[in-house]
N, C-alpha and C. Protein backbone atom coordinates (compact mmCIF):
# COMPACT_ATOMS: atom_id res chain seq x y z
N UNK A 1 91.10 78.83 77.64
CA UNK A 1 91.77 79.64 76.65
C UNK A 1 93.23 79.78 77.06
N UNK A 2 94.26 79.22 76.02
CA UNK A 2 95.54 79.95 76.15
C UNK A 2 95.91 80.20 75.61
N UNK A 3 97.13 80.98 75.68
CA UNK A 3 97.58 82.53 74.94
C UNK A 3 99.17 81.76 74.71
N UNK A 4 100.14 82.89 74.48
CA UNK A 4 101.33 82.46 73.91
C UNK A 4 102.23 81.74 74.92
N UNK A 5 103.28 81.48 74.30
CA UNK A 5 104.05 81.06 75.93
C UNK A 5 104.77 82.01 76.03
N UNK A 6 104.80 82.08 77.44
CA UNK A 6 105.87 83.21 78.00
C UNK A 6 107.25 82.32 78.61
N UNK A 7 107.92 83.38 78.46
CA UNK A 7 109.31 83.07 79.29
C UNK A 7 109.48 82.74 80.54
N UNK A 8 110.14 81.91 81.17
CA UNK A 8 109.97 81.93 82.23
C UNK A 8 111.27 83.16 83.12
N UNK A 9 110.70 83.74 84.05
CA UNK A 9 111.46 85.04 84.48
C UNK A 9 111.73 84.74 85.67
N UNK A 10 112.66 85.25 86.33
CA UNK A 10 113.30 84.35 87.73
C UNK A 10 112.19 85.35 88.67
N UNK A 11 112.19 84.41 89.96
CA UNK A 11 111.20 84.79 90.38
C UNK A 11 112.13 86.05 90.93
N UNK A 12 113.25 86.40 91.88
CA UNK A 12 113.55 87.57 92.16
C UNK A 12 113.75 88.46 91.45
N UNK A 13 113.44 88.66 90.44
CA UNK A 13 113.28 89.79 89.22
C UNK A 13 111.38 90.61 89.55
N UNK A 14 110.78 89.35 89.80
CA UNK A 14 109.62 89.27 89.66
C UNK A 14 109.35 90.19 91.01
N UNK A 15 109.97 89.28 92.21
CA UNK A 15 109.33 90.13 93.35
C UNK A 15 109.83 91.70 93.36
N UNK A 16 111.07 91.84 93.44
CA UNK A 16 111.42 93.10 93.00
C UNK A 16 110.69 94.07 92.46
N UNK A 17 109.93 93.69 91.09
CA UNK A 17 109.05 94.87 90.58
C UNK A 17 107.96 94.97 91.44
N UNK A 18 107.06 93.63 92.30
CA UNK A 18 106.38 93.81 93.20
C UNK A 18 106.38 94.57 94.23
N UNK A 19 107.55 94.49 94.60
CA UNK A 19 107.77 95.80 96.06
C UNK A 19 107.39 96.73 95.51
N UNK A 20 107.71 97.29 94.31
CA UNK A 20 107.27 98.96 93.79
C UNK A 20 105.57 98.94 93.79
N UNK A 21 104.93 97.99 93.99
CA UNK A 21 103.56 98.31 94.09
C UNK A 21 102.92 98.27 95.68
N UNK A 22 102.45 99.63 95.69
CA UNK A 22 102.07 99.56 97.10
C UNK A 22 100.54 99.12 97.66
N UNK A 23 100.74 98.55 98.61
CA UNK A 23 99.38 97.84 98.70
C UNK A 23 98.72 98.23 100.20
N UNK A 24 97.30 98.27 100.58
CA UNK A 24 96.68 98.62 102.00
C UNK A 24 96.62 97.09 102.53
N UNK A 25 97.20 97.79 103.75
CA UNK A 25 97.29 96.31 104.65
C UNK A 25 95.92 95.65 105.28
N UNK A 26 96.05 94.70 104.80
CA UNK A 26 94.71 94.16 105.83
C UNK A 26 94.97 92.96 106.30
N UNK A 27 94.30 93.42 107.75
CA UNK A 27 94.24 91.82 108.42
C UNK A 27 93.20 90.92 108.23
N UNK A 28 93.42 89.47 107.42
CA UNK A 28 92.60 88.49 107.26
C UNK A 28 92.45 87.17 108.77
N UNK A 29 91.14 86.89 108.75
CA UNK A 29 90.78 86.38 110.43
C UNK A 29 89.80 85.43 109.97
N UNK A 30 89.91 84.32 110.55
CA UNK A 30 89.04 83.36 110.83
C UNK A 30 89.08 83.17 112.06
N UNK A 31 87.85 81.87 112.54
CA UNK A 31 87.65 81.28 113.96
C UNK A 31 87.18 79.91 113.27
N UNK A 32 87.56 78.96 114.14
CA UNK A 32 87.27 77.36 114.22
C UNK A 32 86.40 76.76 115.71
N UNK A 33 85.61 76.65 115.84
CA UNK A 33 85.55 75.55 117.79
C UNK A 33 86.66 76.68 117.95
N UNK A 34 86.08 77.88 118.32
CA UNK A 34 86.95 78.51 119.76
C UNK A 34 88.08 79.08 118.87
N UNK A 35 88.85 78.78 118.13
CA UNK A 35 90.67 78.62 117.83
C UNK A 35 90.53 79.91 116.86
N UNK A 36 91.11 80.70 117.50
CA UNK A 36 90.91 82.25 116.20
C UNK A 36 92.27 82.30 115.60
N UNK A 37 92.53 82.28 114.31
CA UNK A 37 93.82 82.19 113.75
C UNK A 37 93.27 83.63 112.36
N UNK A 38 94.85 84.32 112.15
CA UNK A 38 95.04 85.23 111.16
C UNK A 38 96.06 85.71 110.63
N UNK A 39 96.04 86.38 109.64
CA UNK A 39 97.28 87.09 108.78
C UNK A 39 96.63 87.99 108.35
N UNK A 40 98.52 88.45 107.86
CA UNK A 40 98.47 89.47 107.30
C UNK A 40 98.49 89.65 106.13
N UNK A 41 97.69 90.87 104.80
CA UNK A 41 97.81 90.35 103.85
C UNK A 41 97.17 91.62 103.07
N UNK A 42 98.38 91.94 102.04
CA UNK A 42 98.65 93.32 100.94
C UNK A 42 97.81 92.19 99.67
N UNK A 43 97.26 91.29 99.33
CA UNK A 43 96.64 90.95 98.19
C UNK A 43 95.28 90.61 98.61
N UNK A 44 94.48 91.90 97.99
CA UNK A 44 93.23 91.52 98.67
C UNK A 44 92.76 92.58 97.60
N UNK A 45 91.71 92.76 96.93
CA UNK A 45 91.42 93.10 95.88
C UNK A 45 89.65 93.45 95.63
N UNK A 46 88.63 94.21 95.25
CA UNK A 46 87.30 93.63 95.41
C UNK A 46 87.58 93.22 93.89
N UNK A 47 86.25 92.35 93.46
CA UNK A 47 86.18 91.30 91.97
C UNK A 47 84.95 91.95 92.04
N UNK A 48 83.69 92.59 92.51
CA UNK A 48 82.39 92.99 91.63
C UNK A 48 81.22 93.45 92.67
N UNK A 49 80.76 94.32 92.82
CA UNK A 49 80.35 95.08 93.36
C UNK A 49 78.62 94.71 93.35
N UNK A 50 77.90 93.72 92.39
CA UNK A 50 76.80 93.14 91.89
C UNK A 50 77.50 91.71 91.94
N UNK A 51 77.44 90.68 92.76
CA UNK A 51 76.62 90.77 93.90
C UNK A 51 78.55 91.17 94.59
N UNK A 52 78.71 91.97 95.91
CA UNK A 52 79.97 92.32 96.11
C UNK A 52 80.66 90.90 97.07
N UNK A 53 81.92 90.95 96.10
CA UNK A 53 82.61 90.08 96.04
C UNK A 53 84.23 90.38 96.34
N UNK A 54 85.12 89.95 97.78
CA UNK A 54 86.47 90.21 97.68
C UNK A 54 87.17 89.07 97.01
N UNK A 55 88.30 89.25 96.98
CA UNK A 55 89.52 88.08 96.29
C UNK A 55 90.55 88.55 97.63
N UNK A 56 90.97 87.18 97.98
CA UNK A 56 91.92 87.25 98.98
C UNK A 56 93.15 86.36 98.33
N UNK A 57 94.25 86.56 98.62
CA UNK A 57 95.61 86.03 98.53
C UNK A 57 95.77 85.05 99.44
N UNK A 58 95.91 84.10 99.87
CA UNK A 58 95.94 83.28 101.30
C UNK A 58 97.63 82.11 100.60
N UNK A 59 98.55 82.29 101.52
CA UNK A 59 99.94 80.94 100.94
C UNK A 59 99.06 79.64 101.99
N UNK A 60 99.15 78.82 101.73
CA UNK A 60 98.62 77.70 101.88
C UNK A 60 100.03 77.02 103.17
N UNK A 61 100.73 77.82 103.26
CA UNK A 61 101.49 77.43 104.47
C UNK A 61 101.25 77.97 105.60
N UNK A 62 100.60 78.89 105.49
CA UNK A 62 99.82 80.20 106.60
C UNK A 62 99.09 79.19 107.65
N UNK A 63 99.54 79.65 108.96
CA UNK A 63 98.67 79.27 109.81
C UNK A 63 97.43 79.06 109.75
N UNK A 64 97.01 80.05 109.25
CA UNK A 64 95.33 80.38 109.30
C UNK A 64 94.69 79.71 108.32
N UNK A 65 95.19 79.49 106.87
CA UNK A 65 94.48 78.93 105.79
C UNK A 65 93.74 78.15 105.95
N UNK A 66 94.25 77.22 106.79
CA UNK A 66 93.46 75.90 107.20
C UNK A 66 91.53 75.56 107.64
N UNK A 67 91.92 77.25 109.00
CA UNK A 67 90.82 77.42 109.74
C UNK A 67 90.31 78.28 108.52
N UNK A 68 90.42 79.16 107.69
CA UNK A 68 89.55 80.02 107.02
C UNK A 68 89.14 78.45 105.92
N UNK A 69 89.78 77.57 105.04
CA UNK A 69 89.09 76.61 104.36
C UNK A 69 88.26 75.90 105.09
N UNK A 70 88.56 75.45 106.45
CA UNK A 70 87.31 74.83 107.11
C UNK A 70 86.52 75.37 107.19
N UNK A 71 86.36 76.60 107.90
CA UNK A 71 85.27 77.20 108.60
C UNK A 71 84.10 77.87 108.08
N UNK A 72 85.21 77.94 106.30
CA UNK A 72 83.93 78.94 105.10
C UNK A 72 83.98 79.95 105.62
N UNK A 73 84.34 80.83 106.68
CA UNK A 73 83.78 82.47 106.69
C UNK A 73 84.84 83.20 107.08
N UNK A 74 85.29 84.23 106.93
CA UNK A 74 86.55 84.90 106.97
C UNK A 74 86.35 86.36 107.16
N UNK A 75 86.95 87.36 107.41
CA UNK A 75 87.06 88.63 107.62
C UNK A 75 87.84 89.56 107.40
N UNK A 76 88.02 90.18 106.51
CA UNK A 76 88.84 91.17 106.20
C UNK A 76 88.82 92.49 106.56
N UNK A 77 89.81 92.96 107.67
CA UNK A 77 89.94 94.49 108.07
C UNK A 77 90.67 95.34 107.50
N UNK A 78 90.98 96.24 107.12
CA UNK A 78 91.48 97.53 105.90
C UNK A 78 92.19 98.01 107.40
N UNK A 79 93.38 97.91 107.86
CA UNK A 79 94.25 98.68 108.71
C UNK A 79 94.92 100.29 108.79
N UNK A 80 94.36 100.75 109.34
CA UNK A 80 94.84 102.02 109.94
C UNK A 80 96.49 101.87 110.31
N UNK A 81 97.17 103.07 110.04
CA UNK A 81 98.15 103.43 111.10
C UNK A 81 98.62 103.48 112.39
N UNK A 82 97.77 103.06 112.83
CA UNK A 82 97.75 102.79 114.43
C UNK A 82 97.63 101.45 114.68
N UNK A 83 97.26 100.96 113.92
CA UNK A 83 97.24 99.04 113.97
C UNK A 83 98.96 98.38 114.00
N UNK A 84 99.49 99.25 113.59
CA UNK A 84 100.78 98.94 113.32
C UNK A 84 101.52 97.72 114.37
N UNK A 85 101.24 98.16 115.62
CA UNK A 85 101.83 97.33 116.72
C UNK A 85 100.85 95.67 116.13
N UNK A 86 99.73 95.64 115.75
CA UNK A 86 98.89 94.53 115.46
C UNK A 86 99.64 93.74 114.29
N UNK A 87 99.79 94.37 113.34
CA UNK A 87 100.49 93.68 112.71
C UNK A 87 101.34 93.19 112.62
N UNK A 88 102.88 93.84 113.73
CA UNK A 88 104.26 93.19 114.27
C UNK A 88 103.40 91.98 114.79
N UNK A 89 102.25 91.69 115.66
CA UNK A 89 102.26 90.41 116.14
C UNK A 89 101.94 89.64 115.43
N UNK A 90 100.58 89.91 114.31
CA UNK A 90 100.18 88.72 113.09
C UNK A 90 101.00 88.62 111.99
N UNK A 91 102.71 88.89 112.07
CA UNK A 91 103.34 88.83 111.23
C UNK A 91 104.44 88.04 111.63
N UNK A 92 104.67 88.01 112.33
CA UNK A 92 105.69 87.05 113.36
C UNK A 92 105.06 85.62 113.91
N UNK A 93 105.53 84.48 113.49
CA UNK A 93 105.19 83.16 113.95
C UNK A 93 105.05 82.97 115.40
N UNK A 94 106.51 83.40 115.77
CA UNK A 94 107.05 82.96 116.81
C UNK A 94 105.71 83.78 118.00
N UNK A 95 105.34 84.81 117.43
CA UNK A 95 104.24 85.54 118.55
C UNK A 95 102.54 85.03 118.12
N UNK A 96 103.15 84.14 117.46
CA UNK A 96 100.95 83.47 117.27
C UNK A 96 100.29 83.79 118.21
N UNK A 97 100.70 82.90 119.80
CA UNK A 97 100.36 83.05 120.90
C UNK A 97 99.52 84.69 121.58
N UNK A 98 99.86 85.50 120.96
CA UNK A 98 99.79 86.80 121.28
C UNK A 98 99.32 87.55 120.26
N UNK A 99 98.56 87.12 119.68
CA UNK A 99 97.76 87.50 118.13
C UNK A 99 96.30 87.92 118.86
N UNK A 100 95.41 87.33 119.33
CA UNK A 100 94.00 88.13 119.90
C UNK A 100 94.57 88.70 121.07
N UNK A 101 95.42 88.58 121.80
CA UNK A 101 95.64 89.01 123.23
C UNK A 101 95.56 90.54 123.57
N UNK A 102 96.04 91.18 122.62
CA UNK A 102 96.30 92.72 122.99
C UNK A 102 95.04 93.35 122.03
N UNK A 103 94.67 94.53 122.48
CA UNK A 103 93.61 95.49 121.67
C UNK A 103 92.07 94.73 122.16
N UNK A 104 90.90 95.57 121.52
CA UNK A 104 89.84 95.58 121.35
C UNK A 104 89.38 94.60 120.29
N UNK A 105 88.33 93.29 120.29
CA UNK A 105 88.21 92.51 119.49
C UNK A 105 86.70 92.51 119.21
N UNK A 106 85.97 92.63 118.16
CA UNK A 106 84.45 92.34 118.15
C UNK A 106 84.51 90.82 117.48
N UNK A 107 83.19 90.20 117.53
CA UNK A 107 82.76 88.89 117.11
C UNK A 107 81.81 89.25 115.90
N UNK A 108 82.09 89.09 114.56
CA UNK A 108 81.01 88.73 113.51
C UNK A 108 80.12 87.85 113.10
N UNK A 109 79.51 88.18 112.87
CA UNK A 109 77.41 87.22 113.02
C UNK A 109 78.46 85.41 112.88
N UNK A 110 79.44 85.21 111.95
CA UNK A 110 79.52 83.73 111.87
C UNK A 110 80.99 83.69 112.88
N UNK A 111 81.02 84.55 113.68
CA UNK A 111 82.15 84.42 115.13
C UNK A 111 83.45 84.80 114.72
N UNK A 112 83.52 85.35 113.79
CA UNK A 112 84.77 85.88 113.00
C UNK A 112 85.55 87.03 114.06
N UNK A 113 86.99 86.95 114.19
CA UNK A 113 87.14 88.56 115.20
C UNK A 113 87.66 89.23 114.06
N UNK A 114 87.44 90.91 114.47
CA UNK A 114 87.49 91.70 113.66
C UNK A 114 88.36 92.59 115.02
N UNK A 115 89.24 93.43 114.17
CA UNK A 115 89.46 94.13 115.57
C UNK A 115 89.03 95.63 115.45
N UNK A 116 88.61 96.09 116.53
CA UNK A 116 88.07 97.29 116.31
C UNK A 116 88.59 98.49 116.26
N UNK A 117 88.13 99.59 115.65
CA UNK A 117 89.28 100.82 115.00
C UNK A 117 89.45 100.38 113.70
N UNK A 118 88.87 99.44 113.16
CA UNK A 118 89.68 99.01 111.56
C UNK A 118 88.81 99.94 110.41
N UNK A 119 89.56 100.61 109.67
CA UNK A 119 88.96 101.66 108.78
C UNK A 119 87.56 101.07 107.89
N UNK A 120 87.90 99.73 107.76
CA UNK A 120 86.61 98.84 107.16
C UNK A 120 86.77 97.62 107.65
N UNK A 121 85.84 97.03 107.47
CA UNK A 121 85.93 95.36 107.88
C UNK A 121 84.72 94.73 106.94
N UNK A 122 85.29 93.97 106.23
CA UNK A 122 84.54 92.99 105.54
C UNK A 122 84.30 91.53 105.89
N UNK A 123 83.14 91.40 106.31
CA UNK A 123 82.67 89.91 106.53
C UNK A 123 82.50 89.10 105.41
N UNK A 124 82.87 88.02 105.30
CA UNK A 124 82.93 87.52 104.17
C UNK A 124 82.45 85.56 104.50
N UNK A 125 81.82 84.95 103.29
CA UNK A 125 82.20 83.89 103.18
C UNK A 125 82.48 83.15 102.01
N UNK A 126 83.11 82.23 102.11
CA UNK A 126 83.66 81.63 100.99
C UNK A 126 82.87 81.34 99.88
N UNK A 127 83.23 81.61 98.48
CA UNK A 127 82.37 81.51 97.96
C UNK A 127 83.39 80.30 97.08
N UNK A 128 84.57 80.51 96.64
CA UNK A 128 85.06 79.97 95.71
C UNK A 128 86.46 79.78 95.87
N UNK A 129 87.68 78.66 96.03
CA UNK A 129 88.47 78.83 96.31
C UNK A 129 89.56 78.10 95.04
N UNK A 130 90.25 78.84 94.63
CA UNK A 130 91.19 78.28 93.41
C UNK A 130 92.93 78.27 93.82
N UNK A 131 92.97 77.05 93.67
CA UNK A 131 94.21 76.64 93.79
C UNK A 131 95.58 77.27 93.02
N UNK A 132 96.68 77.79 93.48
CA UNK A 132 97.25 78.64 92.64
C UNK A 132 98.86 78.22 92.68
N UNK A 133 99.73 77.20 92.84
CA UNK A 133 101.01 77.16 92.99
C UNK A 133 100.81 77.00 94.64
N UNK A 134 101.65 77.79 95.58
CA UNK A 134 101.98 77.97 96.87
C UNK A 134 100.25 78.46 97.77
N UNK A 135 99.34 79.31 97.22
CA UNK A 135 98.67 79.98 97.12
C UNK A 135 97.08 79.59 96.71
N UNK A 136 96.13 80.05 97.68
CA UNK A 136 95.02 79.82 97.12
C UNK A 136 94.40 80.97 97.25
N UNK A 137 93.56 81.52 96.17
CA UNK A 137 92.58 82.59 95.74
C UNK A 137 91.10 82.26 96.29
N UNK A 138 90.92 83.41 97.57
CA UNK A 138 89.44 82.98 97.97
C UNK A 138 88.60 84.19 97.54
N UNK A 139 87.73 83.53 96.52
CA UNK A 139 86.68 85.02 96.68
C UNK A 139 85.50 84.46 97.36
N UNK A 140 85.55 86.24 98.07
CA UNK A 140 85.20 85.85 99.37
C UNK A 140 83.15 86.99 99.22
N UNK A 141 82.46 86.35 99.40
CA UNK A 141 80.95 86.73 98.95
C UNK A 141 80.33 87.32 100.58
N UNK A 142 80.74 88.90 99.95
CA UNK A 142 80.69 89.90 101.51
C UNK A 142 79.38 89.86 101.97
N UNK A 143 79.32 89.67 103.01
CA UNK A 143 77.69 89.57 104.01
C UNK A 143 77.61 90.87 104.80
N UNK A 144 78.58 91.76 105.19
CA UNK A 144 78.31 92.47 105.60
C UNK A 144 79.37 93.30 105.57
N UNK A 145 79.35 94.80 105.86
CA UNK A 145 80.55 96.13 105.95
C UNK A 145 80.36 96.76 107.03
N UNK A 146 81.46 96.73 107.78
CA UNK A 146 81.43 97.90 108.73
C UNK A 146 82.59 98.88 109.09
N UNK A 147 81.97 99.95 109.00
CA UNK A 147 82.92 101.13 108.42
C UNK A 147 83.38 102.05 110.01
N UNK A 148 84.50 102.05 110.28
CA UNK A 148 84.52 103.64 111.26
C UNK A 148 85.05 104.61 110.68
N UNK A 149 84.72 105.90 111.44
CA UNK A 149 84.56 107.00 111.34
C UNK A 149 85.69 107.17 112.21
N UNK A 150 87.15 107.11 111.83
CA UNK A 150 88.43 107.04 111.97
C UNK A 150 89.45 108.36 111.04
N UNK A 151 89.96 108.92 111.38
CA UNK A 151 90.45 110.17 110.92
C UNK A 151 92.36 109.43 110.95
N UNK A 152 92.72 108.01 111.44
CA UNK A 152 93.44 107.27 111.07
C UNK A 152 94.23 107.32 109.61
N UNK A 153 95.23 107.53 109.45
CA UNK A 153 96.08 107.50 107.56
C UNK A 153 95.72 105.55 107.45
N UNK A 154 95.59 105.61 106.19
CA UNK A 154 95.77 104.18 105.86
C UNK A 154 96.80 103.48 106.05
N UNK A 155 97.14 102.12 106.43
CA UNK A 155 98.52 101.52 106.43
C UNK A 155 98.79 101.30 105.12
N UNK A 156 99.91 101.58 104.37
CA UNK A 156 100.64 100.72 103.17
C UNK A 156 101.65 99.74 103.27
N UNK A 157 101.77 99.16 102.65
CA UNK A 157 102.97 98.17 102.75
C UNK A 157 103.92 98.37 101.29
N UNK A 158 105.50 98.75 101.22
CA UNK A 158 105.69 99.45 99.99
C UNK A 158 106.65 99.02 99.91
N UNK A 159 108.22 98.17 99.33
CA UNK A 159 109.42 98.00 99.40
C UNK A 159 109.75 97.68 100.89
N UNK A 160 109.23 96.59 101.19
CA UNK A 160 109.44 96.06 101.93
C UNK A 160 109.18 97.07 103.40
N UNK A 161 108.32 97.50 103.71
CA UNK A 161 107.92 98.74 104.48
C UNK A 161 107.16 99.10 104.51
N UNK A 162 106.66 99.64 106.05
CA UNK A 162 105.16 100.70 105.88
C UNK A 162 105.63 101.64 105.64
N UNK A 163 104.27 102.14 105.78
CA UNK A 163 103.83 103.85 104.66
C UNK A 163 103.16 103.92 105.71
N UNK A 164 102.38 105.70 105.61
CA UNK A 164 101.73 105.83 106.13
C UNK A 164 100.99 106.87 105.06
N UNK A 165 99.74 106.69 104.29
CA UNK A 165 99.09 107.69 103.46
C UNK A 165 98.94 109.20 103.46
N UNK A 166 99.36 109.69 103.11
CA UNK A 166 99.04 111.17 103.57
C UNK A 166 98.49 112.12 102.36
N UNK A 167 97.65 112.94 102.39
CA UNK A 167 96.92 113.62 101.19
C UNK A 167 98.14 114.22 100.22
N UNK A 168 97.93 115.20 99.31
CA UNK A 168 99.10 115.80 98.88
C UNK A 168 98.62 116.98 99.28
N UNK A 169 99.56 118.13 99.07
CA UNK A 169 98.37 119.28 99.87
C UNK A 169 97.81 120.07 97.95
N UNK A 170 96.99 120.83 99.09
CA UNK A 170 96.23 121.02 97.55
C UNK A 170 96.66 122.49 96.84
């Protein structure tokens, strides 16, 4: 099905209105033979709750894409405020090297690391992957949830910046 044509709109117009939407950070993780690679990543979305299903954002230049298309199974952690130092390292190239090295790491049933303290963690495997421009869309067919009991603010990512969630008072 297609619809009308649209205009084409420059893309820095585009990202611009994007910064105004704030998004929870999560770290996305695969493992290959041993090789644990990940990012970081504000497009992550659930698609359906019967049978439950995430949608991940992945740029196809990303380190990791590679090992999460091989490997079929992937992991998504919902980041706390305190992860913060975690994410300066899975956000920076130049520190790959130093991406599992620091913090607490668990292994998921298909060897996935998850790191621990993460407000949720979704195990996931591939169910479907669609090609998108720069970008591929994985929905990802959750096998399992594991939740802590973390009193942690959520991380946001907002205009180019964290957040840190805080209630309003009542």
């Amino acid at each position: 099905m297609t619809g009308p044509a649209t205009p084409q709109m420059p893309g820095d117009t585009f990202r611009l209105g994007m910064r105004r939407l704030a998004g929870a950070v999560c770290l996305v993780t695969a493992s290959e033979n041993g090789q644990d690679a990940g990012l970081v990543a504000t497009a992550v979305s659930s698609v359906s709750a019967e049978p439950p299903t995430l949608l991940v954002c992945v740029n196809r230049s990303a380190s990791a894409w590679p090992v999460i298309e091989r490997s079929g199974v992937f992991c998504v952690s919902v980041l706390g405020h305190a992860a913060l130092p975690l994410v300066g390292q899975f956000s920076a190239p130049d520190r790959r090297d130093e991406r599992f090295s620091t913090g607490s790491w668990q292994r998921l049933g298909g060897g996935t690391p998850a790191p621990e303290g993460a407000l949720a963690v979704f195990d996931c495997a591939v169910a479907q992957i669609v090609p998108w421009h720069s970008h591929s869309i994985i929905l990802g067919a959750v096998r399992g949830v594991t939740l802590t009991e973390s009193a942690d603010a959520p991380l946001l990512y907002m205009d180019r910046g964290f957040h840190r969630l805080a209630a309003l008072p009542a």
